[in-house]
N, C-alpha and C. Protein backbone atom coordinates (compact mmCIF):
# COMPACT_ATOMS: atom_id res chain seq x y z
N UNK A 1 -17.12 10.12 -7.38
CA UNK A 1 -15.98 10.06 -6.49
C UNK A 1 -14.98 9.07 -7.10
N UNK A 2 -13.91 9.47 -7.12
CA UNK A 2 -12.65 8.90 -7.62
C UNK A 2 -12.24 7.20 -6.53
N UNK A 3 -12.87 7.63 -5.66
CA UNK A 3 -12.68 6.19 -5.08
C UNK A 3 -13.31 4.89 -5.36
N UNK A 4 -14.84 5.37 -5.68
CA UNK A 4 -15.62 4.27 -6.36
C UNK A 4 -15.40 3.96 -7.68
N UNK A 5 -15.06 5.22 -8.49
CA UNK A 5 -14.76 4.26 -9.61
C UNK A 5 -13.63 3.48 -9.56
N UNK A 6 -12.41 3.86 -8.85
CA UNK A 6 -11.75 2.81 -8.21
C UNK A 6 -12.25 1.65 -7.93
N UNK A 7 -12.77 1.29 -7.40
CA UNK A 7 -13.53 0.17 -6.42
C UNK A 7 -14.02 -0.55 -7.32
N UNK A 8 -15.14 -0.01 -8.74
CA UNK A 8 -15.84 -0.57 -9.41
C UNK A 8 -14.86 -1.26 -10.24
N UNK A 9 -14.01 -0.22 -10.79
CA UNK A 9 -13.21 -1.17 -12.05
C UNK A 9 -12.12 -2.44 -11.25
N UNK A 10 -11.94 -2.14 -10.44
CA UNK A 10 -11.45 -3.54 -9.63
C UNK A 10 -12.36 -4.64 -9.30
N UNK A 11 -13.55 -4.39 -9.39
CA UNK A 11 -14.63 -5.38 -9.11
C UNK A 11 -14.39 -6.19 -10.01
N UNK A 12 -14.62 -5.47 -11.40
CA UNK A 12 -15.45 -5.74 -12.52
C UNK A 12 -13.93 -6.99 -12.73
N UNK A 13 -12.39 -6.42 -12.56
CA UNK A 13 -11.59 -7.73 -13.04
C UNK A 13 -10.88 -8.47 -11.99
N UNK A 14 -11.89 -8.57 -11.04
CA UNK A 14 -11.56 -9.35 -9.67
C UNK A 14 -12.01 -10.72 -10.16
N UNK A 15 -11.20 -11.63 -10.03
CA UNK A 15 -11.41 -12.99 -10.02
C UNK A 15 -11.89 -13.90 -8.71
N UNK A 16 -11.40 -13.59 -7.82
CA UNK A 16 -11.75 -14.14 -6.66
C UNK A 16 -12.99 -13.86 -6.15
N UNK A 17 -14.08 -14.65 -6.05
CA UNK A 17 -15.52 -14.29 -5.76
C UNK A 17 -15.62 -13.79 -4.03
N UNK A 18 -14.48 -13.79 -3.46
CA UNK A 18 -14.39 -13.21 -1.85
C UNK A 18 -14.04 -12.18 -2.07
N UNK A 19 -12.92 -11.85 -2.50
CA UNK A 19 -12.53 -10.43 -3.12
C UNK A 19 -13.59 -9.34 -4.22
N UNK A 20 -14.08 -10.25 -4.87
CA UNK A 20 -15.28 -9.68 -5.23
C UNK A 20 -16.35 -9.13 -4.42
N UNK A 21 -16.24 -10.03 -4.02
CA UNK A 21 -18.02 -9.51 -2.70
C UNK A 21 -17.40 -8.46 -1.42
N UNK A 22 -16.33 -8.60 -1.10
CA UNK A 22 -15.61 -7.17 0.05
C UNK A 22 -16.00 -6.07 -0.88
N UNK A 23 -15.39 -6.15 -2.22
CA UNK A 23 -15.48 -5.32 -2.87
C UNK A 23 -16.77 -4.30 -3.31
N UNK A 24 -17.46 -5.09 -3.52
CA UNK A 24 -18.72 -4.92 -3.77
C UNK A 24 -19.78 -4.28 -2.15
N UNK A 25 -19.44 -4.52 -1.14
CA UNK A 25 -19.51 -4.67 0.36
C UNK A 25 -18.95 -3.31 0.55
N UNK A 26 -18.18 -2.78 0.40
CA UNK A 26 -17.29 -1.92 0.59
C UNK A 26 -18.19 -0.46 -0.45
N UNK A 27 -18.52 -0.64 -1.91
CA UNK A 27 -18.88 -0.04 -2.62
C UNK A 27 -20.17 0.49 -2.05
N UNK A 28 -20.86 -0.13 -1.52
CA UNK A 28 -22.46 0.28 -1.02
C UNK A 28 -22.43 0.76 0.29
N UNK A 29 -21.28 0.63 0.88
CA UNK A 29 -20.67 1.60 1.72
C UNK A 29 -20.47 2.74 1.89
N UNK A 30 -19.94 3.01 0.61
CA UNK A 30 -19.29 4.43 0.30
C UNK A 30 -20.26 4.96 -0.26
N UNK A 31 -21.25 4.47 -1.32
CA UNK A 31 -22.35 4.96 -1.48
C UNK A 31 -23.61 5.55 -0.31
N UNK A 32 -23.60 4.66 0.37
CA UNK A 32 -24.04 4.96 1.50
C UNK A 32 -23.62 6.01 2.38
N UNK A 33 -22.61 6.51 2.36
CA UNK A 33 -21.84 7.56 2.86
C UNK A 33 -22.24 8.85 1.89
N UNK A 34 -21.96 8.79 0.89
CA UNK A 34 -22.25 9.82 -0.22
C UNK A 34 -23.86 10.32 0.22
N UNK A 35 -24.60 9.53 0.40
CA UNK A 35 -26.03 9.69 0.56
C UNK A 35 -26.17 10.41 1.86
N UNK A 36 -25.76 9.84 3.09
CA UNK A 36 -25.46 10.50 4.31
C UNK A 36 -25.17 11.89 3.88
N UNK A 37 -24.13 12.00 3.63
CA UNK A 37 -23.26 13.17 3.24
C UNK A 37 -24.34 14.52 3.03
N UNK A 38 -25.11 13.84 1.93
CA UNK A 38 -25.80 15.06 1.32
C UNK A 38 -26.99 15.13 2.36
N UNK A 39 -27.39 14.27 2.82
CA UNK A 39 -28.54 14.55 3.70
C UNK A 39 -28.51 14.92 5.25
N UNK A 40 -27.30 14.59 6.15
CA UNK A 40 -27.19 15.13 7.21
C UNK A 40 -27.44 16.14 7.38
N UNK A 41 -27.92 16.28 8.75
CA UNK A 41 -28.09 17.93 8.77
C UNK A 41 -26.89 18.72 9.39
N UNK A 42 -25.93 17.88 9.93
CA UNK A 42 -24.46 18.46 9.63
C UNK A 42 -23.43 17.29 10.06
N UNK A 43 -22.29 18.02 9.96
CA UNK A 43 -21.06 17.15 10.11
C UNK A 43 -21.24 15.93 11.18
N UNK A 44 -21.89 16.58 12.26
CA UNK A 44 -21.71 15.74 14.09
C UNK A 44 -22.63 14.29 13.41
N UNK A 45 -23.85 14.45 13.19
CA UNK A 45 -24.60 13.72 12.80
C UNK A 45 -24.29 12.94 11.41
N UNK A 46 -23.82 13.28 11.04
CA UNK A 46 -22.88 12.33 9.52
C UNK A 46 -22.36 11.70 9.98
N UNK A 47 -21.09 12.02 10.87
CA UNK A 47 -20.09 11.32 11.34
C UNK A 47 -20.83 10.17 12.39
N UNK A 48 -21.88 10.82 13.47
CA UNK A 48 -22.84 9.35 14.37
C UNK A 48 -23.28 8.65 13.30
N UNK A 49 -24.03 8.63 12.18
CA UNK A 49 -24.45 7.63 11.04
C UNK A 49 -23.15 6.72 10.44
N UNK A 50 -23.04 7.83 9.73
CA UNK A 50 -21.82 7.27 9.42
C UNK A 50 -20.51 6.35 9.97
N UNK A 51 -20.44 6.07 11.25
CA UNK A 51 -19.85 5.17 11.51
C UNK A 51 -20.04 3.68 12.25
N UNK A 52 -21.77 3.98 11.81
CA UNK A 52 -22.42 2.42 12.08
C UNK A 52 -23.25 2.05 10.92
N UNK A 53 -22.49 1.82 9.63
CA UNK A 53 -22.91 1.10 8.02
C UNK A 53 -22.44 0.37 8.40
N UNK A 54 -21.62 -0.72 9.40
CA UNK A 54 -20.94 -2.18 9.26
C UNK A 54 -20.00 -2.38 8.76
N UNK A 55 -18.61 -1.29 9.31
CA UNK A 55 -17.39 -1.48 8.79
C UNK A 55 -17.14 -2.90 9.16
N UNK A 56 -17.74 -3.20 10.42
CA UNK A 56 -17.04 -4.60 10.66
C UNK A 56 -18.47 -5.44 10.89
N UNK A 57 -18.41 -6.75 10.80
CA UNK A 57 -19.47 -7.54 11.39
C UNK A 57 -20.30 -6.86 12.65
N UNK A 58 -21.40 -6.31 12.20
CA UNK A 58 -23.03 -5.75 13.36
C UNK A 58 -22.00 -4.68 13.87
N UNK A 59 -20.86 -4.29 13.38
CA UNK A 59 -20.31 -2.87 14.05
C UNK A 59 -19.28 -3.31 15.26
N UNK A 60 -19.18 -4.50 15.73
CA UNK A 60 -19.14 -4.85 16.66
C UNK A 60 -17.61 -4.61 17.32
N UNK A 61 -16.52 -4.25 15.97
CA UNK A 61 -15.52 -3.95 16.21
C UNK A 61 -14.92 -2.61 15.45
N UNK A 62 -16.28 -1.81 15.26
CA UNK A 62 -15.63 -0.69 14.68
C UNK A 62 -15.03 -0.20 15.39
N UNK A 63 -15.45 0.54 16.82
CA UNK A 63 -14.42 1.42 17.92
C UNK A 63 -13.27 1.05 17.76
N UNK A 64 -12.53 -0.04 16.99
CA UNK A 64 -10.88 -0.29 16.83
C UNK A 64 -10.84 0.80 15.91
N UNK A 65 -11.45 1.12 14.30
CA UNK A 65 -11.15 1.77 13.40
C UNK A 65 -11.49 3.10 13.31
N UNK A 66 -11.80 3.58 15.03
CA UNK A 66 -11.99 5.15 15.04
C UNK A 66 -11.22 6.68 14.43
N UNK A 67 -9.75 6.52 14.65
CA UNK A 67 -8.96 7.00 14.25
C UNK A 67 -9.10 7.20 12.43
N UNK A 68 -8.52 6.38 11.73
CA UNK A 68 -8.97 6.32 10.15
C UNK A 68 -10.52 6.25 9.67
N UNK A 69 -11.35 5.65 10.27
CA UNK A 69 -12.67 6.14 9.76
C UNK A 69 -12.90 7.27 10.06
N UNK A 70 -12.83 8.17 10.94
CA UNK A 70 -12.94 10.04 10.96
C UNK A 70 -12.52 10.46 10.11
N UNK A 71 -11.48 10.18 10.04
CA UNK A 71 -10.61 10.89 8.64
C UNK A 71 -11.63 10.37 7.30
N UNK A 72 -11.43 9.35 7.47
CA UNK A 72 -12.57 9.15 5.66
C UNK A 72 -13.80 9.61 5.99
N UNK A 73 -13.98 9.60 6.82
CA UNK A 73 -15.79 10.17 7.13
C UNK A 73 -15.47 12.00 6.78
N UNK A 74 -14.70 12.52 7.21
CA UNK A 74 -14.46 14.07 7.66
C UNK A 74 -13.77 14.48 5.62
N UNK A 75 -13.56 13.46 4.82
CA UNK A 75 -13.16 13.60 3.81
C UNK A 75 -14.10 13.71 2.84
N UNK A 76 -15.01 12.82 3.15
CA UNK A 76 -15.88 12.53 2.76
C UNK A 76 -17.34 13.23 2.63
N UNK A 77 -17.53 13.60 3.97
CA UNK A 77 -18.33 14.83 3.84
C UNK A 77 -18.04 16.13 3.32
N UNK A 78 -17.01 16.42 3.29
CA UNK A 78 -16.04 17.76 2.64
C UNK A 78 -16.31 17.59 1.39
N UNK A 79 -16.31 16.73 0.93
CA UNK A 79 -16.16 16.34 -0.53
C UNK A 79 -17.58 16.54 -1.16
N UNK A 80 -18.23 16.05 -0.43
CA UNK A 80 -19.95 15.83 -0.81
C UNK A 80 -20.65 17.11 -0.28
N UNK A 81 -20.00 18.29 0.73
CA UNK A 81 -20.43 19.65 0.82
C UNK A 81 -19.93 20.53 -0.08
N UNK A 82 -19.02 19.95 -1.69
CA UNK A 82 -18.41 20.80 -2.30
C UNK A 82 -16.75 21.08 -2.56
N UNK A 83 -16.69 20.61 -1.67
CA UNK A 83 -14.86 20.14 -2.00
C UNK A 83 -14.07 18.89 -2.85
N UNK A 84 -14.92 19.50 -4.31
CA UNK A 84 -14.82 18.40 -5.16
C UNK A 84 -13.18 18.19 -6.47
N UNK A 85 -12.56 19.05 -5.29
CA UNK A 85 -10.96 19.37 -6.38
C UNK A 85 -10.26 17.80 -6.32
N UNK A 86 -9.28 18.01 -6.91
CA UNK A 86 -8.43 16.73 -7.00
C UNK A 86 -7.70 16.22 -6.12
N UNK A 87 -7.35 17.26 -5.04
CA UNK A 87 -6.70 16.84 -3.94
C UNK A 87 -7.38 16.26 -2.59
N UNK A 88 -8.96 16.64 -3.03
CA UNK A 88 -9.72 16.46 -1.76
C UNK A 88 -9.88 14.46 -2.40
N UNK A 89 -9.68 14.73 -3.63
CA UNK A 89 -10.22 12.93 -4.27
C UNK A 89 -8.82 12.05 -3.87
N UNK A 90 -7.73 12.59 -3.90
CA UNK A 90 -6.82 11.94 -3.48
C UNK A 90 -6.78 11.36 -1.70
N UNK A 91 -7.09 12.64 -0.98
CA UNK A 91 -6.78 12.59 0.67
C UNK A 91 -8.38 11.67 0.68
N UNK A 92 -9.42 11.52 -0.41
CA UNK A 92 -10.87 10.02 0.03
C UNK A 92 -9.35 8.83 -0.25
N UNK A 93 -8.67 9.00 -1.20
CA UNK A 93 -8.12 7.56 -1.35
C UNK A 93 -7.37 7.30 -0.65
N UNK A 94 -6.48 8.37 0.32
CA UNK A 94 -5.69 8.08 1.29
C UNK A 94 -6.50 7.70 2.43
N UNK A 95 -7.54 7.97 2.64
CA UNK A 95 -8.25 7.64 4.12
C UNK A 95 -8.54 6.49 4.05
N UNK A 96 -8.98 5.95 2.87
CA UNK A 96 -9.60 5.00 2.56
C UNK A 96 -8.56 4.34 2.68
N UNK A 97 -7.04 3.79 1.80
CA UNK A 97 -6.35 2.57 2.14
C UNK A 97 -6.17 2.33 3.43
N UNK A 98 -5.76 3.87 4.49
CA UNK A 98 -5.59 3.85 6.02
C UNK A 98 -6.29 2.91 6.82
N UNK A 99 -7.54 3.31 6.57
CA UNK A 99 -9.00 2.48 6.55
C UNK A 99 -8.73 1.25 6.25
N UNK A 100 -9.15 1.06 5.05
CA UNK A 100 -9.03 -0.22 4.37
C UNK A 100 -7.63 -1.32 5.30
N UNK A 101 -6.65 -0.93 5.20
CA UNK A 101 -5.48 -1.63 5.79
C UNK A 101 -5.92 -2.34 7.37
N UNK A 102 -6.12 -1.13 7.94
CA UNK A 102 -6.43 -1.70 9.37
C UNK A 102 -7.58 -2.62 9.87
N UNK A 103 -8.71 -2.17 8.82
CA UNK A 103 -9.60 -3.15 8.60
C UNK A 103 -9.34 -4.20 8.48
N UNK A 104 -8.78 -4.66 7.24
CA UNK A 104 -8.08 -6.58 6.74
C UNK A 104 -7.62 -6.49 7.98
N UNK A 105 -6.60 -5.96 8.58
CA UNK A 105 -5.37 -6.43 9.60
C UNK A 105 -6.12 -6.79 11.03
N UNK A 106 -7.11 -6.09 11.02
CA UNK A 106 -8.50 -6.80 12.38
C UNK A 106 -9.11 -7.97 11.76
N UNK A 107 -9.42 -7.60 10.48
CA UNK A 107 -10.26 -8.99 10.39
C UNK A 107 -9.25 -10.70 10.38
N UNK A 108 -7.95 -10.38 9.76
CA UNK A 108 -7.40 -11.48 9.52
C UNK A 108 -6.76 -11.96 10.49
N UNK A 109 -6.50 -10.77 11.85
CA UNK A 109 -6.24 -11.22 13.50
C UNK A 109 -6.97 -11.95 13.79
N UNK A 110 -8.54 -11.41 13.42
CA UNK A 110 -9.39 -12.15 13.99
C UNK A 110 -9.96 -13.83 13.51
N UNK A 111 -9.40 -13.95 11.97
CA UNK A 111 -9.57 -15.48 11.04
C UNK A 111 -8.54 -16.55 11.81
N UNK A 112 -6.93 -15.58 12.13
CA UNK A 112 -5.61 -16.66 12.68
C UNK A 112 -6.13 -16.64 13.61
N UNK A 113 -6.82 -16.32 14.86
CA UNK A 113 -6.80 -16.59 16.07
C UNK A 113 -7.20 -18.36 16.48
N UNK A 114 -6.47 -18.94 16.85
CA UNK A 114 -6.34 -20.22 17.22
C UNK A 114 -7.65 -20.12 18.14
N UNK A 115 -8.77 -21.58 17.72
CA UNK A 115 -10.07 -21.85 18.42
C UNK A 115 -9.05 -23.20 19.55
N UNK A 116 -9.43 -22.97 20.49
CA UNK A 116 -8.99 -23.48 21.80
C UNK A 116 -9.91 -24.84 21.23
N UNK A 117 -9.15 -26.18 21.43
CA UNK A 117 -10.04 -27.07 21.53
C UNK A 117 -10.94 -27.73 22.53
N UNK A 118 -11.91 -28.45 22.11
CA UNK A 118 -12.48 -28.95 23.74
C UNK A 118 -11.11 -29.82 24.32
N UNK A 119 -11.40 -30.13 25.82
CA UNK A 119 -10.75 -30.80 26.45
C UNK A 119 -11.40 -32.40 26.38
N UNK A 120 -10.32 -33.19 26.18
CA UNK A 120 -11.19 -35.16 26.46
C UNK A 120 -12.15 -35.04 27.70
């Protein structure tokens, strides 16, 4: 899949050891999906697996990323039932930044959120 080797060769000249490890986090993901893919016994059941690998910490905020994870999930299985043309590798990389974007943009809501201090 055109997305992982994506993924990999960005690993490999990622300097930042945080950016590294999403990266890497992210890769065994998609692998993990690939594997699903071929083994579901169909779409309904891909897609229930498939959207509790830990897009977010214990899952706990995936239901935000329902919308764009279908789409990469529904791309994804297409792809891995045989829809292995160039356009189906492009619309994994479009799901995926969709994905990817809204993801950071939850998680880094969730890093700025001001911790209330104790009171004296």
């Amino acid at each position: 899949m055109r997305l992982l080797e994506d993924l990999e060769r960005m690993v490999a000249q990622e300097q930042s050891l945080f950016r590294a490890q999403l990266l890497r986090e992210d890769i065994a993901r998609l692998r993990k999906l690939q594997e699903l893919a071929r083994t579901a016994r169909d779409a309904t059941a891909f897609k229930k697996t498939g959207t509790r690998i830990g897009w977010t910490q214990g899952d706990a905020r995936t239901h935000e990323l329902d919308e764009p994870l279908e789409q990469l999930l529904e791309a994804v299985y297409a792809f891995e039932q045989g829809k292995r043309d160039p356009q189906q590798q492009a619309h994994i990389v479009e799901c995926w930044r969709e994905l990817h974007r809204l993801r950071m943009e939850r998680l880094l809501g969730c890093l700025a959120t001001p911790v209330p201090k104790p009171s004296d």
